[in-house]
N, C-alpha and C. Protein backbone atom coordinates (compact mmCIF):
# COMPACT_ATOMS: atom_id res chain seq x y z
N UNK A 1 23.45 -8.88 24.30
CA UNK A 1 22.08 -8.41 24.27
C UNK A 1 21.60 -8.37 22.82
N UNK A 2 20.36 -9.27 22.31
CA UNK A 2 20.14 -9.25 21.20
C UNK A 2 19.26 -7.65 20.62
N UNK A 3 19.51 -7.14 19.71
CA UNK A 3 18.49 -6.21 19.29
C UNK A 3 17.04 -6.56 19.13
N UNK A 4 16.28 -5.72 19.37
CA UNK A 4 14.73 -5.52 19.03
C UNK A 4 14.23 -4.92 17.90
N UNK A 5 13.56 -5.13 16.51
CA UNK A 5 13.03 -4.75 15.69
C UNK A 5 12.64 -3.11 16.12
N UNK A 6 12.21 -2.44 15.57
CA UNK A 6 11.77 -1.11 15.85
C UNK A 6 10.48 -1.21 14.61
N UNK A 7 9.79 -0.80 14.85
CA UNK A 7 8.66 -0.67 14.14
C UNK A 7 8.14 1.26 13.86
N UNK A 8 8.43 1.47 12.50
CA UNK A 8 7.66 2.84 12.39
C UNK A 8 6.51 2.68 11.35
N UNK A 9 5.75 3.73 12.28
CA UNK A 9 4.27 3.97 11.64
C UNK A 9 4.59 5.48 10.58
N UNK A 10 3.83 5.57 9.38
CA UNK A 10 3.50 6.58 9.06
C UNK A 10 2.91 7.78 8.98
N UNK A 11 2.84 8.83 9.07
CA UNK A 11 2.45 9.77 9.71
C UNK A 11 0.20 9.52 9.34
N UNK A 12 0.22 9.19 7.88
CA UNK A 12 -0.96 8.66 7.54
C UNK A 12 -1.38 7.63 8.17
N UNK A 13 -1.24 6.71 8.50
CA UNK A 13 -1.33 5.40 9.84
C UNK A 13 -1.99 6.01 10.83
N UNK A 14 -1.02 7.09 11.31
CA UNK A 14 -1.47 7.18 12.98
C UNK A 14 -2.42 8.40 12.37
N UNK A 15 -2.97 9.45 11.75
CA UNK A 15 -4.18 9.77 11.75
C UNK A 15 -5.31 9.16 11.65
N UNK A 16 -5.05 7.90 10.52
CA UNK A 16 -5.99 7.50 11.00
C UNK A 16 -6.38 5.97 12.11
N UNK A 17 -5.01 6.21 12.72
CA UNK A 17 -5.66 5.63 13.91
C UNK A 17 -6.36 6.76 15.23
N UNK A 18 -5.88 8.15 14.91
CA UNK A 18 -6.44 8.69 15.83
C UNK A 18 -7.81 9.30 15.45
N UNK A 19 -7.94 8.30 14.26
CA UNK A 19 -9.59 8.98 14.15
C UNK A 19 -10.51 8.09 14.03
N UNK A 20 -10.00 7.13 14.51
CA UNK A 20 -10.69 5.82 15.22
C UNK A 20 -11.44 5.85 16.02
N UNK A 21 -12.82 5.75 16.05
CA UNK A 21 -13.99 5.30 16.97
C UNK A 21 -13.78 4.49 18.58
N UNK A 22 -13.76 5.20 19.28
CA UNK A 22 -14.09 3.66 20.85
C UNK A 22 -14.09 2.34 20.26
N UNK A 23 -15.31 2.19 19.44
CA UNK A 23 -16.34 0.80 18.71
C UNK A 23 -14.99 0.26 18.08
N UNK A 24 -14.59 0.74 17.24
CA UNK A 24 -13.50 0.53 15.96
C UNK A 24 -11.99 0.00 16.78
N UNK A 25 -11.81 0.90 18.04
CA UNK A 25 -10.64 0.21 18.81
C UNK A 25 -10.64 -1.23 19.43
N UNK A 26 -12.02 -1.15 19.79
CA UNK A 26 -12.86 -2.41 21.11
C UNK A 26 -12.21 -3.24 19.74
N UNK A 27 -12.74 -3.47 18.78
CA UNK A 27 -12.66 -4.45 17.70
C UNK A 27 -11.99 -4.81 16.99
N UNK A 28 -10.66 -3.34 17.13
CA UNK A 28 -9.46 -4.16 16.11
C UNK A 28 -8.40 -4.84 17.81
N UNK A 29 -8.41 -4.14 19.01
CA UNK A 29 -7.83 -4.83 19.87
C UNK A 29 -8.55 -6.36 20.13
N UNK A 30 -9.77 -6.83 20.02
CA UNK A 30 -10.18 -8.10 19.74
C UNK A 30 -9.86 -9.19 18.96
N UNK A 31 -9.83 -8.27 17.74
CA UNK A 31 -9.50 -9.24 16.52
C UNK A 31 -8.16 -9.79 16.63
N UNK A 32 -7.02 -8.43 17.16
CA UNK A 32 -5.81 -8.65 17.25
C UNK A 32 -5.49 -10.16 18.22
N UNK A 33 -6.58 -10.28 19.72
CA UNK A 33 -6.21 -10.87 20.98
C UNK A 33 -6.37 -12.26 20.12
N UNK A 34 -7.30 -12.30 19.45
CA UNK A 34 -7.92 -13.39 18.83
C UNK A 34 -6.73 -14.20 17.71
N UNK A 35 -6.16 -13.44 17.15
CA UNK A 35 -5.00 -13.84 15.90
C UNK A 35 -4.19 -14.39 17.04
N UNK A 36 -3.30 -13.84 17.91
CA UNK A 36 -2.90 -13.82 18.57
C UNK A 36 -2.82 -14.75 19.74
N UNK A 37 -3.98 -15.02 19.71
CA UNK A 37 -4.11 -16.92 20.76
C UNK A 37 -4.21 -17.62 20.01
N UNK A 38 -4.52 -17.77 19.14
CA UNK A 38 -4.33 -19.05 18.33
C UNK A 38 -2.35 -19.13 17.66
N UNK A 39 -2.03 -17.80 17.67
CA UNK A 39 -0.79 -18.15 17.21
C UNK A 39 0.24 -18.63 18.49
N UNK A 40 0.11 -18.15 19.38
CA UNK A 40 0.96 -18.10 20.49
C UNK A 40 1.06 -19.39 21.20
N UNK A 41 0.69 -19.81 20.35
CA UNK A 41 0.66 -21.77 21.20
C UNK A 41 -0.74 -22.04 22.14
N UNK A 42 -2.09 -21.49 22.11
CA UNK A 42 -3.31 -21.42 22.32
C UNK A 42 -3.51 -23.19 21.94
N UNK A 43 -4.19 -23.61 23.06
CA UNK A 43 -4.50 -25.05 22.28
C UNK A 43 -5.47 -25.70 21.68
N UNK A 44 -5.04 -26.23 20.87
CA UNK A 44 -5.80 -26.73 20.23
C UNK A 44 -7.23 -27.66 20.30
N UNK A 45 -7.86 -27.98 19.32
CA UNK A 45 -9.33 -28.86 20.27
C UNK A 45 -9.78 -29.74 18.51
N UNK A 46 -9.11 -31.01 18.63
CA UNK A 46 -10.29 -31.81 17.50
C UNK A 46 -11.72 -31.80 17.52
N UNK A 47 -11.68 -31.47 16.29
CA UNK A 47 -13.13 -31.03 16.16
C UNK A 47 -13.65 -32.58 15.14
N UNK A 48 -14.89 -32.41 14.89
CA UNK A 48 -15.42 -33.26 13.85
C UNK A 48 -16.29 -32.67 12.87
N UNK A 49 -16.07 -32.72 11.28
CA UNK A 49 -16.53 -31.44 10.75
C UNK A 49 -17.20 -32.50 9.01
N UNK A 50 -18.49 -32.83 9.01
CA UNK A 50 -19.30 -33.45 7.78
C UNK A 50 -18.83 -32.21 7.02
N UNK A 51 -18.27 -32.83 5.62
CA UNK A 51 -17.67 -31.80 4.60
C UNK A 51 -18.56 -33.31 3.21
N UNK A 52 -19.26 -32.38 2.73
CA UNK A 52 -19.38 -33.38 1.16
C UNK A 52 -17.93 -33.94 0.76
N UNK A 53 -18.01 -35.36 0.42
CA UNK A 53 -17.00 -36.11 -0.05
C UNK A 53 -16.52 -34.77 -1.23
N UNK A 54 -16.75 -34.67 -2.38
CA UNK A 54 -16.42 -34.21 -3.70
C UNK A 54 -15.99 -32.92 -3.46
N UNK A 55 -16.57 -31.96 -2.16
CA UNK A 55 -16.11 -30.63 -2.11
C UNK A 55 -14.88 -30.87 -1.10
N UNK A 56 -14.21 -31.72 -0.25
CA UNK A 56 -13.61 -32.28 0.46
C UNK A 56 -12.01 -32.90 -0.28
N UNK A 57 -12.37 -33.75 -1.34
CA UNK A 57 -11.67 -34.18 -2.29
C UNK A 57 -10.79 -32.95 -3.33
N UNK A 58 -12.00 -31.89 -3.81
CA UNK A 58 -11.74 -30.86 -4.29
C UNK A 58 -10.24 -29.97 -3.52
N UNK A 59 -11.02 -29.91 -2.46
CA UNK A 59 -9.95 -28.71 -1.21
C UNK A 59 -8.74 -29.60 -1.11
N UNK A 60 -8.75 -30.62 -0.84
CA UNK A 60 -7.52 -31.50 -0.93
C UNK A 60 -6.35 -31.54 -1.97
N UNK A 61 -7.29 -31.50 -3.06
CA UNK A 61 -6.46 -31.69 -4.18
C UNK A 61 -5.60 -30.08 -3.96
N UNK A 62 -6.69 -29.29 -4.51
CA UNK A 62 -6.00 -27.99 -4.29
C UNK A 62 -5.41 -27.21 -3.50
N UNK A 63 -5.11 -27.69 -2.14
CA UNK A 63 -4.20 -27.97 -1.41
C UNK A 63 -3.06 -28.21 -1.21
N UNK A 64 -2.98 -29.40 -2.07
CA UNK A 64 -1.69 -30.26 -2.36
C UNK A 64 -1.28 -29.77 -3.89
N UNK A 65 -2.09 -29.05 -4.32
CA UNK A 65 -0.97 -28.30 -5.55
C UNK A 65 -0.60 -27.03 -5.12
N UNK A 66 -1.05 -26.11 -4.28
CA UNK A 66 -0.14 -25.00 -3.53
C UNK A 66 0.85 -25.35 -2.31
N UNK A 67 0.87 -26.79 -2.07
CA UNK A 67 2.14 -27.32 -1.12
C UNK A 67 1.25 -26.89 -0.01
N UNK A 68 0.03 -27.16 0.13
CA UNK A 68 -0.03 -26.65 1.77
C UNK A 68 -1.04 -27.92 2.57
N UNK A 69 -1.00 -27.97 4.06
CA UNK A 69 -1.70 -29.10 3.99
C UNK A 69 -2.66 -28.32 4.07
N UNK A 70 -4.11 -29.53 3.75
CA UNK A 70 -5.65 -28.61 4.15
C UNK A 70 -6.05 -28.40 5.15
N UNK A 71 -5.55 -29.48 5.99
CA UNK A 71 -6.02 -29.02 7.57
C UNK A 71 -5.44 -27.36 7.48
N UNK A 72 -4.11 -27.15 7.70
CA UNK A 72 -3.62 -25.85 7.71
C UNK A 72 -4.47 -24.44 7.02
N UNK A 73 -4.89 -25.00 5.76
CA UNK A 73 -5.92 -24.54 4.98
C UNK A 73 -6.68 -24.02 5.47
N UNK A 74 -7.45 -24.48 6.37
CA UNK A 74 -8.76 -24.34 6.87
C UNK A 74 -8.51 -23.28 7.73
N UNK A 75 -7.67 -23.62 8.45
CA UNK A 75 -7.36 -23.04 9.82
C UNK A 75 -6.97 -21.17 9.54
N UNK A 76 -6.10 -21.42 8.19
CA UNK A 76 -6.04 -20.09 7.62
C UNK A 76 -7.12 -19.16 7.10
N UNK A 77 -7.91 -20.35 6.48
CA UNK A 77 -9.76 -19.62 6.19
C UNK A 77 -10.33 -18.97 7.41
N UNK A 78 -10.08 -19.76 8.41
CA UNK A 78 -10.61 -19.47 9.64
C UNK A 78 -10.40 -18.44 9.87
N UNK A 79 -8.80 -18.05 10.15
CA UNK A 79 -8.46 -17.01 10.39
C UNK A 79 -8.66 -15.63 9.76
N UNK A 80 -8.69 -15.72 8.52
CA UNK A 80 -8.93 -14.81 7.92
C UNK A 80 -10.30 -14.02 7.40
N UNK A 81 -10.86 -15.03 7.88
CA UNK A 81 -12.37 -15.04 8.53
C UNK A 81 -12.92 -13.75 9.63
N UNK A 82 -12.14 -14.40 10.42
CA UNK A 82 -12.22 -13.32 11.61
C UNK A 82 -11.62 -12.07 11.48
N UNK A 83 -10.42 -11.64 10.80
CA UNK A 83 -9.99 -10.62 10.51
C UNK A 83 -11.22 -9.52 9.90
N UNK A 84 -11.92 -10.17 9.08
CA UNK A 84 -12.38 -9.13 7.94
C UNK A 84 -13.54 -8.36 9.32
């Protein structure tokens, strides 16, 4: 039987999760469902996306000097997008 991580919260954490709004729950359980299908193997959909050549070229480059691809890039903008 493999073990399960255990996860503890801090006593500061859970006040203020219990002083969390209805509104404020609806929206972080959303945001969460949302991270969460796209990670879980949610599928995917080609898109087609006009990007200016030079700002396009730009993201690329800088891309490929943090080792990451840009598609991936994006997808992380995306994401982190929705978080905020």
């Amino acid at each position: 039987m493999s073990e399960r991580p255990v996860q503890y919260f801090t006593k500061e954490y859970l006040a203020h999760c219990r002083a969390m709004t209805p509104d404020q729950i609806v929206g972080f359980l959303e945001d969460f469902r949302l991270m969460h299908a796209v990670r879980s193997g949610g599928r995917s959909r080609l898109i087609s996306l006009k990007v200016p050549e030079p700002l396009l070229e730009a993201f690329k480059a800088k891309a490929q000097l943090t080792g990451v691809q840009y598609q991936t890039q994006i997808k992380r903008l995306m994401e982190a997008w929705l978080k905020r």
